[in-house]
PDB file of N, CA and C in Angstrom:
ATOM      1  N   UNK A   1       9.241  -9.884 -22.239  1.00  0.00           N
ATOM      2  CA  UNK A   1       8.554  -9.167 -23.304  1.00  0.00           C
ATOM      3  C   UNK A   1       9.347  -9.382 -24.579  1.00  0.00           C
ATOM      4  N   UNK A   2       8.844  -9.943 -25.768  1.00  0.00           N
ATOM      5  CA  UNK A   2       9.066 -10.053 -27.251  1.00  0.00           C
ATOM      6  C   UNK A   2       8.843  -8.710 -27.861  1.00  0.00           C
ATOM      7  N   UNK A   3       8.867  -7.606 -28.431  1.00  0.00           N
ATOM      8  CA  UNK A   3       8.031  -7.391 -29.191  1.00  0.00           C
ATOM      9  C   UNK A   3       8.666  -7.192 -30.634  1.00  0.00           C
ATOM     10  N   UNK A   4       7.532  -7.181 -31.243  1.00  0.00           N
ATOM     11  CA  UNK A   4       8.272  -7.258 -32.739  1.00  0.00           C
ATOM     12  C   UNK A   4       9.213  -6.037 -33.660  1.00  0.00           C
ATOM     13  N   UNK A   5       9.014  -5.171 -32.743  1.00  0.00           N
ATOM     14  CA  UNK A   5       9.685  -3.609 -33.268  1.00  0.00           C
ATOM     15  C   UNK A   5      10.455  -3.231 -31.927  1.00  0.00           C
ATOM     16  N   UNK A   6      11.588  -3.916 -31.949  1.00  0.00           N
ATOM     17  CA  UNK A   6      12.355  -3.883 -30.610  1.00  0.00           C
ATOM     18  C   UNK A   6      12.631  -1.963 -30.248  1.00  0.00           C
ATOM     19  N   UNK A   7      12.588  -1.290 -31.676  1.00  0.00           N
ATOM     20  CA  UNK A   7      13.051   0.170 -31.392  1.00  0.00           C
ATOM     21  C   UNK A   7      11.912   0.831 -30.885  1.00  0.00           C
ATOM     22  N   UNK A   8      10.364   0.357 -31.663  1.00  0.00           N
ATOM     23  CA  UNK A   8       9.510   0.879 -31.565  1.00  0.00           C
ATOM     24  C   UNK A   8       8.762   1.046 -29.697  1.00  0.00           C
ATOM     25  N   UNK A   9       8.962  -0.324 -29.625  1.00  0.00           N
ATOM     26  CA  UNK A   9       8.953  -0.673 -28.484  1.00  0.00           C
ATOM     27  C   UNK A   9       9.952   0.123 -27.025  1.00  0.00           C
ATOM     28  N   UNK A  10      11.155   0.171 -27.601  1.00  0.00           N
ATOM     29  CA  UNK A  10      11.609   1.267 -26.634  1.00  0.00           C
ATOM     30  C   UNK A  10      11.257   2.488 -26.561  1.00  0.00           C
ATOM     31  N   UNK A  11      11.022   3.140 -27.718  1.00  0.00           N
ATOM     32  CA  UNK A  11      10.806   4.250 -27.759  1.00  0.00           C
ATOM     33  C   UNK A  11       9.034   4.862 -27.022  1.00  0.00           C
ATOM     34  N   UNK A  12       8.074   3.633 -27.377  1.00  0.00           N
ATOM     35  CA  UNK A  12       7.087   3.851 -26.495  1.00  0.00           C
ATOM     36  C   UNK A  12       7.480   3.670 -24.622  1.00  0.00           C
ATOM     37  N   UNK A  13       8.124   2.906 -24.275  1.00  0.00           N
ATOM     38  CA  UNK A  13       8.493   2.536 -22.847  1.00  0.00           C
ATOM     39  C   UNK A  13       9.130   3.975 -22.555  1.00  0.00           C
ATOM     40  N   UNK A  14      10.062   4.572 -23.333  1.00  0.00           N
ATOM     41  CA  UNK A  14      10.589   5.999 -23.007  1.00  0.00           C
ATOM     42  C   UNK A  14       9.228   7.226 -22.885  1.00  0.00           C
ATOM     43  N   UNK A  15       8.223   7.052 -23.290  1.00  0.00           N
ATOM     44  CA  UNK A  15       7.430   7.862 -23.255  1.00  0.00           C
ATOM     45  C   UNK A  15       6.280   7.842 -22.317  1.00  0.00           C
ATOM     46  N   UNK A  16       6.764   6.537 -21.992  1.00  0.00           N
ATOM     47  CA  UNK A  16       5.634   5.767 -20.413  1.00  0.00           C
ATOM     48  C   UNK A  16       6.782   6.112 -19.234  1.00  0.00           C
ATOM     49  N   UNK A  17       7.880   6.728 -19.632  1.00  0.00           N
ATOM     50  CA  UNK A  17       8.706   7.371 -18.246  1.00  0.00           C
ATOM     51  C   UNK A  17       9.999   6.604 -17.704  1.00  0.00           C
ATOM     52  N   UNK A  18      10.015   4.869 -18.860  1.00  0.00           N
ATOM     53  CA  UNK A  18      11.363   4.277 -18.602  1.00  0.00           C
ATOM     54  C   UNK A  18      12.719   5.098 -19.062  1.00  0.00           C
ATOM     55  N   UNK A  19      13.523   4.982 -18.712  1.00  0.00           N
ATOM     56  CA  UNK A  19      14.511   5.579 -19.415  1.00  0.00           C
ATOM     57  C   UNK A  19      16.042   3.686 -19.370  1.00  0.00           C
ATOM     58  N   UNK A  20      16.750   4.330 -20.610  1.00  0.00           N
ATOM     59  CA  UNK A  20      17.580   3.222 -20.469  1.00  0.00           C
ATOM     60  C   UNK A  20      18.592   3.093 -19.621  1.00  0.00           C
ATOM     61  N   UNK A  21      19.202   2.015 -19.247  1.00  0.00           N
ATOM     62  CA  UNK A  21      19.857   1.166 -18.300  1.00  0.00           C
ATOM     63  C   UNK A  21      21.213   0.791 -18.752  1.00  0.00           C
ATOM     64  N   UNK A  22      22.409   0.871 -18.896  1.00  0.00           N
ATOM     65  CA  UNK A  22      23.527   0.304 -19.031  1.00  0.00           C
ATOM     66  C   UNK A  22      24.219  -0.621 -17.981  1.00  0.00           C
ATOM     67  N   UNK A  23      24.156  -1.796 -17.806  1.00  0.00           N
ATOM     68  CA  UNK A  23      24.502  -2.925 -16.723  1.00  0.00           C
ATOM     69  C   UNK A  23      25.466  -3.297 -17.503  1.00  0.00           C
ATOM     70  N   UNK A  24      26.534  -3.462 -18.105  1.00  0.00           N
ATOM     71  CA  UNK A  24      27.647  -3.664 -18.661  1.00  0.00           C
ATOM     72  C   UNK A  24      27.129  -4.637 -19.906  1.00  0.00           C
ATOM     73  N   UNK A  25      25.906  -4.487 -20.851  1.00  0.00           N
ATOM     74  CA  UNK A  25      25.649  -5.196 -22.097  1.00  0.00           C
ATOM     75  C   UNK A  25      26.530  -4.464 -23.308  1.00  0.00           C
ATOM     76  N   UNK A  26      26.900  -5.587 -24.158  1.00  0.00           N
ATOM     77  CA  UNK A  26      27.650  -4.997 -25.163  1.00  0.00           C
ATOM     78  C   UNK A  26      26.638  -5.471 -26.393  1.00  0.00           C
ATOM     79  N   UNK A  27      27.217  -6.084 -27.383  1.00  0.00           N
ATOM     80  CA  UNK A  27      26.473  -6.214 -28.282  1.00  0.00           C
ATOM     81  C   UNK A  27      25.471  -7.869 -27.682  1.00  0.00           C
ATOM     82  N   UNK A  28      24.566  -7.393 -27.720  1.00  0.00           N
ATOM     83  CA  UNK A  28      23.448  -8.265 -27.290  1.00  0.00           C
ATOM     84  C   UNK A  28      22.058  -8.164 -27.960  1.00  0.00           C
ATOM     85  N   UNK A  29      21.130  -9.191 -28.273  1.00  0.00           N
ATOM     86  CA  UNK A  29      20.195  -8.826 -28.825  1.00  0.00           C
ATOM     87  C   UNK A  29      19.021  -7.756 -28.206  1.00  0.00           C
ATOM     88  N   UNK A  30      19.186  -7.834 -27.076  1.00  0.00           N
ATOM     89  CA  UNK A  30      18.622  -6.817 -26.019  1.00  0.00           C
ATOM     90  C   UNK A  30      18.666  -5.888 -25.647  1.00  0.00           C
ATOM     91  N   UNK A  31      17.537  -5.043 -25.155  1.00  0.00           N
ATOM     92  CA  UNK A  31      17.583  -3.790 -24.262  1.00  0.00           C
ATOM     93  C   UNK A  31      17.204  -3.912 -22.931  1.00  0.00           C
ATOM     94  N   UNK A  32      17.582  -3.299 -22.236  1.00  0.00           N
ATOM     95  CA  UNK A  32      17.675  -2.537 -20.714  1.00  0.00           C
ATOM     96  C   UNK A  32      16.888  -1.598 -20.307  1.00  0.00           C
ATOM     97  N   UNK A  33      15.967  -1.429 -19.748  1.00  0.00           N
ATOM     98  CA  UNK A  33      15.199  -0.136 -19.492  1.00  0.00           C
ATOM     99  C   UNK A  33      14.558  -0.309 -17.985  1.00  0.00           C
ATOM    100  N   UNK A  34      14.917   0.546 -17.441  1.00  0.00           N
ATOM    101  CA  UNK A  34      14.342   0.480 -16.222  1.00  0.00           C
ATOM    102  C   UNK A  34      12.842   1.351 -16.093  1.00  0.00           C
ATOM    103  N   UNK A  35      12.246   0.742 -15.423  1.00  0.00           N
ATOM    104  CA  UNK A  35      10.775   1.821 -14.791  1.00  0.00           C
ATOM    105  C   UNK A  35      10.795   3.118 -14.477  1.00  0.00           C
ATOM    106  N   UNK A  36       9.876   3.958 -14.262  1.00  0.00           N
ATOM    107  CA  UNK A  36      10.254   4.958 -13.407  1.00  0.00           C
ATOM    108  C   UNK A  36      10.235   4.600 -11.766  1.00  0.00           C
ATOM    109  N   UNK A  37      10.408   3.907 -11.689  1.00  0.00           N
ATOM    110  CA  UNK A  37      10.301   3.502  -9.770  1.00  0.00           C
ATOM    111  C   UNK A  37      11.821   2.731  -9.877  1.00  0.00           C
ATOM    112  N   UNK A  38      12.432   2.864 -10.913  1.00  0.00           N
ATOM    113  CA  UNK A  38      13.867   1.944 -11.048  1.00  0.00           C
ATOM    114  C   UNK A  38      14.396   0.855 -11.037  1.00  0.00           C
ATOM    115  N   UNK A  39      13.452   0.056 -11.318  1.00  0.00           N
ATOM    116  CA  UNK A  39      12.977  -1.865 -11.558  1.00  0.00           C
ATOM    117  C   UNK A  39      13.643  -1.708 -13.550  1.00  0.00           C
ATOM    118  N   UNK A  40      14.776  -2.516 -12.963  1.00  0.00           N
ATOM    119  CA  UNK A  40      14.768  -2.695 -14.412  1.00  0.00           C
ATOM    120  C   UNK A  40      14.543  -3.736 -14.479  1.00  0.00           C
ATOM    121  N   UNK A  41      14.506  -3.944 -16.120  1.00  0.00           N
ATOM    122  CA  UNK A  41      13.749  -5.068 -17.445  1.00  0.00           C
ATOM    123  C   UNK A  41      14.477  -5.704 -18.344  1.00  0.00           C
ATOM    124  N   UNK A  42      14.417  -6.360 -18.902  1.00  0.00           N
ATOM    125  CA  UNK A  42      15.100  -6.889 -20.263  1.00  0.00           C
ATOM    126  C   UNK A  42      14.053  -7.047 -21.310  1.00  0.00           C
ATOM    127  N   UNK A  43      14.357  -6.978 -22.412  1.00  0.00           N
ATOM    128  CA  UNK A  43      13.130  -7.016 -23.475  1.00  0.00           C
ATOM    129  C   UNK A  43      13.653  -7.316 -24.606  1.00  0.00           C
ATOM    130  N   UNK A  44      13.459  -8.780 -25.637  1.00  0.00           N
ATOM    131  CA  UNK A  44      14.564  -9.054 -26.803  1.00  0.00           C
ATOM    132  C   UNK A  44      13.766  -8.749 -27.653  1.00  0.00           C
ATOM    133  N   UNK A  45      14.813  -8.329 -29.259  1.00  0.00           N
ATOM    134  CA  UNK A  45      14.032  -8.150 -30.554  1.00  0.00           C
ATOM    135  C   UNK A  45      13.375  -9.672 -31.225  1.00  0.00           C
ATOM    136  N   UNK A  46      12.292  -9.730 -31.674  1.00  0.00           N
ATOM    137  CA  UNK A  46      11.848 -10.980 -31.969  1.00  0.00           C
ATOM    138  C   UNK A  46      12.612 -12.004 -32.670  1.00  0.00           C
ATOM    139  N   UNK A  47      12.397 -13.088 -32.937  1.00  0.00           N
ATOM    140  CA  UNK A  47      13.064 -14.141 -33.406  1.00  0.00           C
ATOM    141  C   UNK A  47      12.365 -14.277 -34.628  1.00  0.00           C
ATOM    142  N   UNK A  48      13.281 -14.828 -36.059  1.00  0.00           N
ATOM    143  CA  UNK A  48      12.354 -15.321 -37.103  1.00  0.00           C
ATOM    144  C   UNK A  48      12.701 -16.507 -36.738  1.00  0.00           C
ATOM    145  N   UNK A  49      11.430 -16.887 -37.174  1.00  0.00           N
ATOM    146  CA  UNK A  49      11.455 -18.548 -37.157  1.00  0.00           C
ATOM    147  C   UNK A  49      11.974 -19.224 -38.304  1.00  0.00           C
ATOM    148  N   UNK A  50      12.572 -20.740 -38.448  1.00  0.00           N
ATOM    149  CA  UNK A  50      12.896 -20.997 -39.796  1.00  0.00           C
ATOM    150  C   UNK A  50      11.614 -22.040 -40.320  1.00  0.00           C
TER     151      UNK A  50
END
């Protein structure tokens, strides 16, 4: 999953019942969020193109 509002985007997944994931990421372009059944995900903030 891309999406273009990487915060926006978490913050809806938190309200569909994911909550976030810490697997030892530090500064990375990514988030972590697992399901509510506990399947986690990865999901990056979009890329500009040049």
């Amino acid at each position: 999953m891309r999406p273009g509002d990487q915060e926006a985007a978490a913050e809806h997944l938190v309200a569909m019942g994911a909550r976030p994931v810490d697997i030892g990421q530090r500064s990375v372009p990514w988030m972590v969020p697992a399901d509510p059944e506990g399947n986690e995900f990865c999901f990056l903030s979009s890329r500009t193109m040049p």
